[in-house]
C-alpha atoms as a PDB file:
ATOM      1  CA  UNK A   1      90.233 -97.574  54.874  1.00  0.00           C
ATOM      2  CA  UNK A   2      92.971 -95.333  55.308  1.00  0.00           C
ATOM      3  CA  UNK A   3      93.850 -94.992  51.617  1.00  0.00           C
ATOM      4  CA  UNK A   4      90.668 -94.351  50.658  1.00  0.00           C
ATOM      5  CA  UNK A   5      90.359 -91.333  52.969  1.00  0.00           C
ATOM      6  CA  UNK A   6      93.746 -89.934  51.234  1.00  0.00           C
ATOM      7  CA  UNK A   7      92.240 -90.287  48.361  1.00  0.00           C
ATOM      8  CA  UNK A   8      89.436 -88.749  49.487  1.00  0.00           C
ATOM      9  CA  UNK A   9      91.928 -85.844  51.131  1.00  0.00           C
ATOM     10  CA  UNK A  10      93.640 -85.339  47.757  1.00  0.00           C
ATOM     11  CA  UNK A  11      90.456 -85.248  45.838  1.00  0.00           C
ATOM     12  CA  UNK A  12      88.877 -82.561  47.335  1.00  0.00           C
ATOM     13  CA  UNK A  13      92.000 -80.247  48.160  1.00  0.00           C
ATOM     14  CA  UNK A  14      91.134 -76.804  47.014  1.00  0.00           C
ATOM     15  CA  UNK A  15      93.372 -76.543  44.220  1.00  0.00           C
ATOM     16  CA  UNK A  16      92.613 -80.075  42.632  1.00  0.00           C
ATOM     17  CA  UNK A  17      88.992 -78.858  42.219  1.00  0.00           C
ATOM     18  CA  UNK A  18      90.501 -75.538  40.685  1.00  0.00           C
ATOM     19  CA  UNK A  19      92.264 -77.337  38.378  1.00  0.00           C
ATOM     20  CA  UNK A  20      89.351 -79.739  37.121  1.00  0.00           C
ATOM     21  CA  UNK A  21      86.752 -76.663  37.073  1.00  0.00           C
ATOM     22  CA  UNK A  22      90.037 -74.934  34.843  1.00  0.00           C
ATOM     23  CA  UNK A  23      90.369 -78.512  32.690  1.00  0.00           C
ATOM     24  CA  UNK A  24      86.538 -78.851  32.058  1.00  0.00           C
ATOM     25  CA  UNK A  25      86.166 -74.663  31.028  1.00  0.00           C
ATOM     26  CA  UNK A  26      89.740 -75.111  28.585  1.00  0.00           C
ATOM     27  CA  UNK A  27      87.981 -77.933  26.729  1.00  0.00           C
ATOM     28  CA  UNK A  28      84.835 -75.616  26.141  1.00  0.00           C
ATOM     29  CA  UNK A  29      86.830 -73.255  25.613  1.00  0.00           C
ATOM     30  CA  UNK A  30      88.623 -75.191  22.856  1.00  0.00           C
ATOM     31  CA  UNK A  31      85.620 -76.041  21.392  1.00  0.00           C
ATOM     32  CA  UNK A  32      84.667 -72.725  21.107  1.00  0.00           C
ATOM     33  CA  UNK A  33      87.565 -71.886  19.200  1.00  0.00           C
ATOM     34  CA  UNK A  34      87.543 -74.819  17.326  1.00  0.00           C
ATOM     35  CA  UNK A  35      84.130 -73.573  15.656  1.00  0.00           C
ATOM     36  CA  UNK A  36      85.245 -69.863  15.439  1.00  0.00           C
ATOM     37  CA  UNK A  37      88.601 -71.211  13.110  1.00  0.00           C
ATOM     38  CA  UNK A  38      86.579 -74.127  11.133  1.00  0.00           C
ATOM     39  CA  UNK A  39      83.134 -71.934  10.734  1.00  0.00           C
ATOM     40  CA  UNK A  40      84.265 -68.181  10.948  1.00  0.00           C
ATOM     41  CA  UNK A  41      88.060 -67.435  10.333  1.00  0.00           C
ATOM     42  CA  UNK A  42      89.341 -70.121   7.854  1.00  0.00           C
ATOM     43  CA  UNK A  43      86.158 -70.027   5.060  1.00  0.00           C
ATOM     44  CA  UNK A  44      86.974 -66.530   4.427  1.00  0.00           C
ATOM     45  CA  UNK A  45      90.578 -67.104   4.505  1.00  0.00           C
ATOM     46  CA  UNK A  46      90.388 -70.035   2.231  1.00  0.00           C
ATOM     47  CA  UNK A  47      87.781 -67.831  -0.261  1.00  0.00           C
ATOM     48  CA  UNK A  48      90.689 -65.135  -0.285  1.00  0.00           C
ATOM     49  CA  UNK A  49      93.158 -67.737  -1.244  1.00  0.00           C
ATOM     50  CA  UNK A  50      91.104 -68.640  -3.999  1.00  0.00           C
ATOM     51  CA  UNK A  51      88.835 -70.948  -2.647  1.00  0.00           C
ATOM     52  CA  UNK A  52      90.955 -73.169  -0.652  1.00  0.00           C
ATOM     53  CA  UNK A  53      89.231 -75.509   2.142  1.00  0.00           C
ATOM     54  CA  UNK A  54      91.874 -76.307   4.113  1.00  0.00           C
ATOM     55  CA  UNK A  55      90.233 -79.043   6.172  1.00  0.00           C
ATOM     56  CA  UNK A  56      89.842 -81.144   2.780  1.00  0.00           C
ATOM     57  CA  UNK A  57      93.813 -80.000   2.078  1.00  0.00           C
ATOM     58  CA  UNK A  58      95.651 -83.982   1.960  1.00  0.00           C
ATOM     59  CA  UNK A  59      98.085 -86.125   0.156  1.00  0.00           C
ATOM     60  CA  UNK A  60      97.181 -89.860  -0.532  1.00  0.00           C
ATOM     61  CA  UNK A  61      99.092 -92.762   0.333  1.00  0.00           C
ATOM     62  CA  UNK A  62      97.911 -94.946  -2.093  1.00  0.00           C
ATOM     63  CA  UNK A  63      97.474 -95.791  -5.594  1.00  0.00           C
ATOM     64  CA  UNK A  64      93.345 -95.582  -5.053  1.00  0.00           C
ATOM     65  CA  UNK A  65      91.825 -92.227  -6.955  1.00  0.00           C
ATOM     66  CA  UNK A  66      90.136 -90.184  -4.300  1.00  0.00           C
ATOM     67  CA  UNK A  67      88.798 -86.572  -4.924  1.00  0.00           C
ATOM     68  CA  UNK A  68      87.973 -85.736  -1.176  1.00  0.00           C
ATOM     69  CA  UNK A  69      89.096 -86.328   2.583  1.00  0.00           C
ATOM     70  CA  UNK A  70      85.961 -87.965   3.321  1.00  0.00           C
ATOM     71  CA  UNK A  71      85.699 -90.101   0.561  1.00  0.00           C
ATOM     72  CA  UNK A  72      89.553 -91.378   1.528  1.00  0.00           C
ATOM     73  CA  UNK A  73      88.514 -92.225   5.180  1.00  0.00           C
ATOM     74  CA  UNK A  74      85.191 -94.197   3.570  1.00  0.00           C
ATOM     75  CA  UNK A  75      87.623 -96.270   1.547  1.00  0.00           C
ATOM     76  CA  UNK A  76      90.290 -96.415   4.524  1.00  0.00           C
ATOM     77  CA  UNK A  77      93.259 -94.858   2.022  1.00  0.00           C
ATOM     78  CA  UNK A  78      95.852 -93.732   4.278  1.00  0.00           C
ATOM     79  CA  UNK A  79      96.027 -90.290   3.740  1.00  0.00           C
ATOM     80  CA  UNK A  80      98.059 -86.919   5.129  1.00  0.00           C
ATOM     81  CA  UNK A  81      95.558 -84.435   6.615  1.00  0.00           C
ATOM     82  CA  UNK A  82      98.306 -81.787   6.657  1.00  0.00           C
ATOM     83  CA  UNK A  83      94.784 -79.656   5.945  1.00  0.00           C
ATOM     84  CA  UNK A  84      93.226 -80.447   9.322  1.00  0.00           C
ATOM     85  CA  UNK A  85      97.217 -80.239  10.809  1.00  0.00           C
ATOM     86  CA  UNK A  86      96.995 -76.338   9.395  1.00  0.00           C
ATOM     87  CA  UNK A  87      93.496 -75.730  11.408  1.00  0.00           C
ATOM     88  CA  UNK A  88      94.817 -77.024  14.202  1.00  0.00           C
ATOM     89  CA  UNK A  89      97.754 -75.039  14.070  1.00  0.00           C
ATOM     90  CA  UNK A  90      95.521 -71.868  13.433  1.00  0.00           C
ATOM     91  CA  UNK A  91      93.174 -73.031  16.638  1.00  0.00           C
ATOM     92  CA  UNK A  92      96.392 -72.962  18.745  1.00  0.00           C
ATOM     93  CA  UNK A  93      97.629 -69.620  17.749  1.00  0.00           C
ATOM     94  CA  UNK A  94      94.296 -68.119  18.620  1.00  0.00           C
ATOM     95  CA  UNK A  95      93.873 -69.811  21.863  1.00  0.00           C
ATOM     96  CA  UNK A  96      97.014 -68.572  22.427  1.00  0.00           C
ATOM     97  CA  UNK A  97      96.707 -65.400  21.571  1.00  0.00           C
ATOM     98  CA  UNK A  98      93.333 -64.883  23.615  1.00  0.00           C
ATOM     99  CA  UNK A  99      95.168 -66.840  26.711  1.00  0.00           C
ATOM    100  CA  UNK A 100      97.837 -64.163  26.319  1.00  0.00           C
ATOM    101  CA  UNK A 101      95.504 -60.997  26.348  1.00  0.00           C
ATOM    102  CA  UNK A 102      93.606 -62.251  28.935  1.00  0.00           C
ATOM    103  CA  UNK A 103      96.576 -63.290  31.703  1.00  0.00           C
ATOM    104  CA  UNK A 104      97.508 -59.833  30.679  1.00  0.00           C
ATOM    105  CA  UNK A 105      94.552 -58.413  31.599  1.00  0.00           C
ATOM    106  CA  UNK A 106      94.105 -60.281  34.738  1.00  0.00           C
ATOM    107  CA  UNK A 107      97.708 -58.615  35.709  1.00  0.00           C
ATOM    108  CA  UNK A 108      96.339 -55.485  35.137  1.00  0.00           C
ATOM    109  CA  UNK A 109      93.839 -55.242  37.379  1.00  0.00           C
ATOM    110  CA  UNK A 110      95.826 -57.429  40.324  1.00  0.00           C
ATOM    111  CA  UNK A 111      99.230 -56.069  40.074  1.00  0.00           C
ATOM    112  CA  UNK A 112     101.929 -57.776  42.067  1.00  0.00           C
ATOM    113  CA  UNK A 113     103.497 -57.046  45.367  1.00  0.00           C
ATOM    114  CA  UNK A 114     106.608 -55.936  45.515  1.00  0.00           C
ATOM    115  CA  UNK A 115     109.415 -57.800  46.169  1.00  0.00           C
ATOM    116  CA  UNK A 116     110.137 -58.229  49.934  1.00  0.00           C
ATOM    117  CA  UNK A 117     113.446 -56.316  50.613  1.00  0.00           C
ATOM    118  CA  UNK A 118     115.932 -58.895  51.107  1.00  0.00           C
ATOM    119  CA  UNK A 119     118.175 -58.069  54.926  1.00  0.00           C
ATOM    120  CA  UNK A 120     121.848 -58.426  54.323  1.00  0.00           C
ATOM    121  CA  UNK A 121     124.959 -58.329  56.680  1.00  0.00           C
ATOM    122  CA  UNK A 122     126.498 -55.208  57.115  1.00  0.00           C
ATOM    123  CA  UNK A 123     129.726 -56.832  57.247  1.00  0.00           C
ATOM    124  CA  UNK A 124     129.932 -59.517  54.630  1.00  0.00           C
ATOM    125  CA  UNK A 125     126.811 -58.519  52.523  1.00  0.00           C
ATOM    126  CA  UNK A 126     125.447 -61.904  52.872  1.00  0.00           C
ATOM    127  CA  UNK A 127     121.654 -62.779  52.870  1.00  0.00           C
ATOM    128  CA  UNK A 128     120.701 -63.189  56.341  1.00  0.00           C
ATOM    129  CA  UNK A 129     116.746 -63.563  58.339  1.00  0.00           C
ATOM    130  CA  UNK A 130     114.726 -60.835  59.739  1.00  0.00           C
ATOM    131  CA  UNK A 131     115.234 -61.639  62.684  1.00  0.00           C
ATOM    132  CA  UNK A 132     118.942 -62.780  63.156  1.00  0.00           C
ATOM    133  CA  UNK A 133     121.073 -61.396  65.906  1.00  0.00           C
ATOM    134  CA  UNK A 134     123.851 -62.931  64.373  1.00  0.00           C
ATOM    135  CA  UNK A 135     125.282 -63.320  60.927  1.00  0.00           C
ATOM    136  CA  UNK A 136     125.180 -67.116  59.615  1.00  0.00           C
ATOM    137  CA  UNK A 137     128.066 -66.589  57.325  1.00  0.00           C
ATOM    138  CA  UNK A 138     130.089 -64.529  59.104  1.00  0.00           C
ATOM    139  CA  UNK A 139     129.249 -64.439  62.685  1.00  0.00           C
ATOM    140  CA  UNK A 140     128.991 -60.734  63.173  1.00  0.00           C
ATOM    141  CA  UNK A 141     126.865 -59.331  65.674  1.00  0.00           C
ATOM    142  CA  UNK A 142     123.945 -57.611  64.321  1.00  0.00           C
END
């Protein structure tokens, strides 16, 4: 009984709900990205590079004549998407990239406080609390 109200405890702590609302909105958000890369960003890309698809990019592993990706993973030949790899790689940089401009614009308009001035012994210039009377360090009285 007991474990299951830690659980419970754990489960619905404030930031644990943050975090799966934040895990659940990052994998629509990948999604999102995923189609703007595949559908928006790489067919004009691949038409500029002379009519490259890069999803169908691949080496095969076998001695079995295949013309496409697809047609390898009907057959099973083992194959190296390093096409699908370069998408991927694309999808990060622009997740990235928007994750980056927007943390920097969240900064902007919450700017940090400033860091609390630090109290330090007159004597020995050691960190010391607020509200010491007495220096930890050196035993001065403050």
């Amino acid at each position: 009984m007991g474990m299951l109200k830690e659980f419970k405890d754990f489960a619905l702590r404030g930031n644990v709900v943050d975090m799966a609302v934040g895990v659940v909105i990052g994998a629509a958000f990948g999604k999102i990205v995923s189609s703007l890369v595949s559908h928006v960003i790489m067919p004009p890309l691949g038409y500029l590079l002379g009519g490259i698809d890069f999803s169908n990019l691949f080496i095969p592993l076998s001695d079995t004549p295949v013309s496409t990706l697809a047609e390898a993973k009907e057959l099973g030949v083992p194959v190296i998407a390093y096409g699908e790899f370069l998408n991927a790689v694309i999808d990060f940089l622009i997740i990235a990239f928007v994750l980056f401009i927007a943390i920097k614009q969240i900064n902007h308009f919450f700017p940090k406080a400033p860091p609390k001035e630090i109290r330090k012994c007159p004597y020995c210039k050691e960190a010391i609390a607020d509200d010491a009377t007495r220096c930890p360090h050196c035993t001065a009285q403050l």
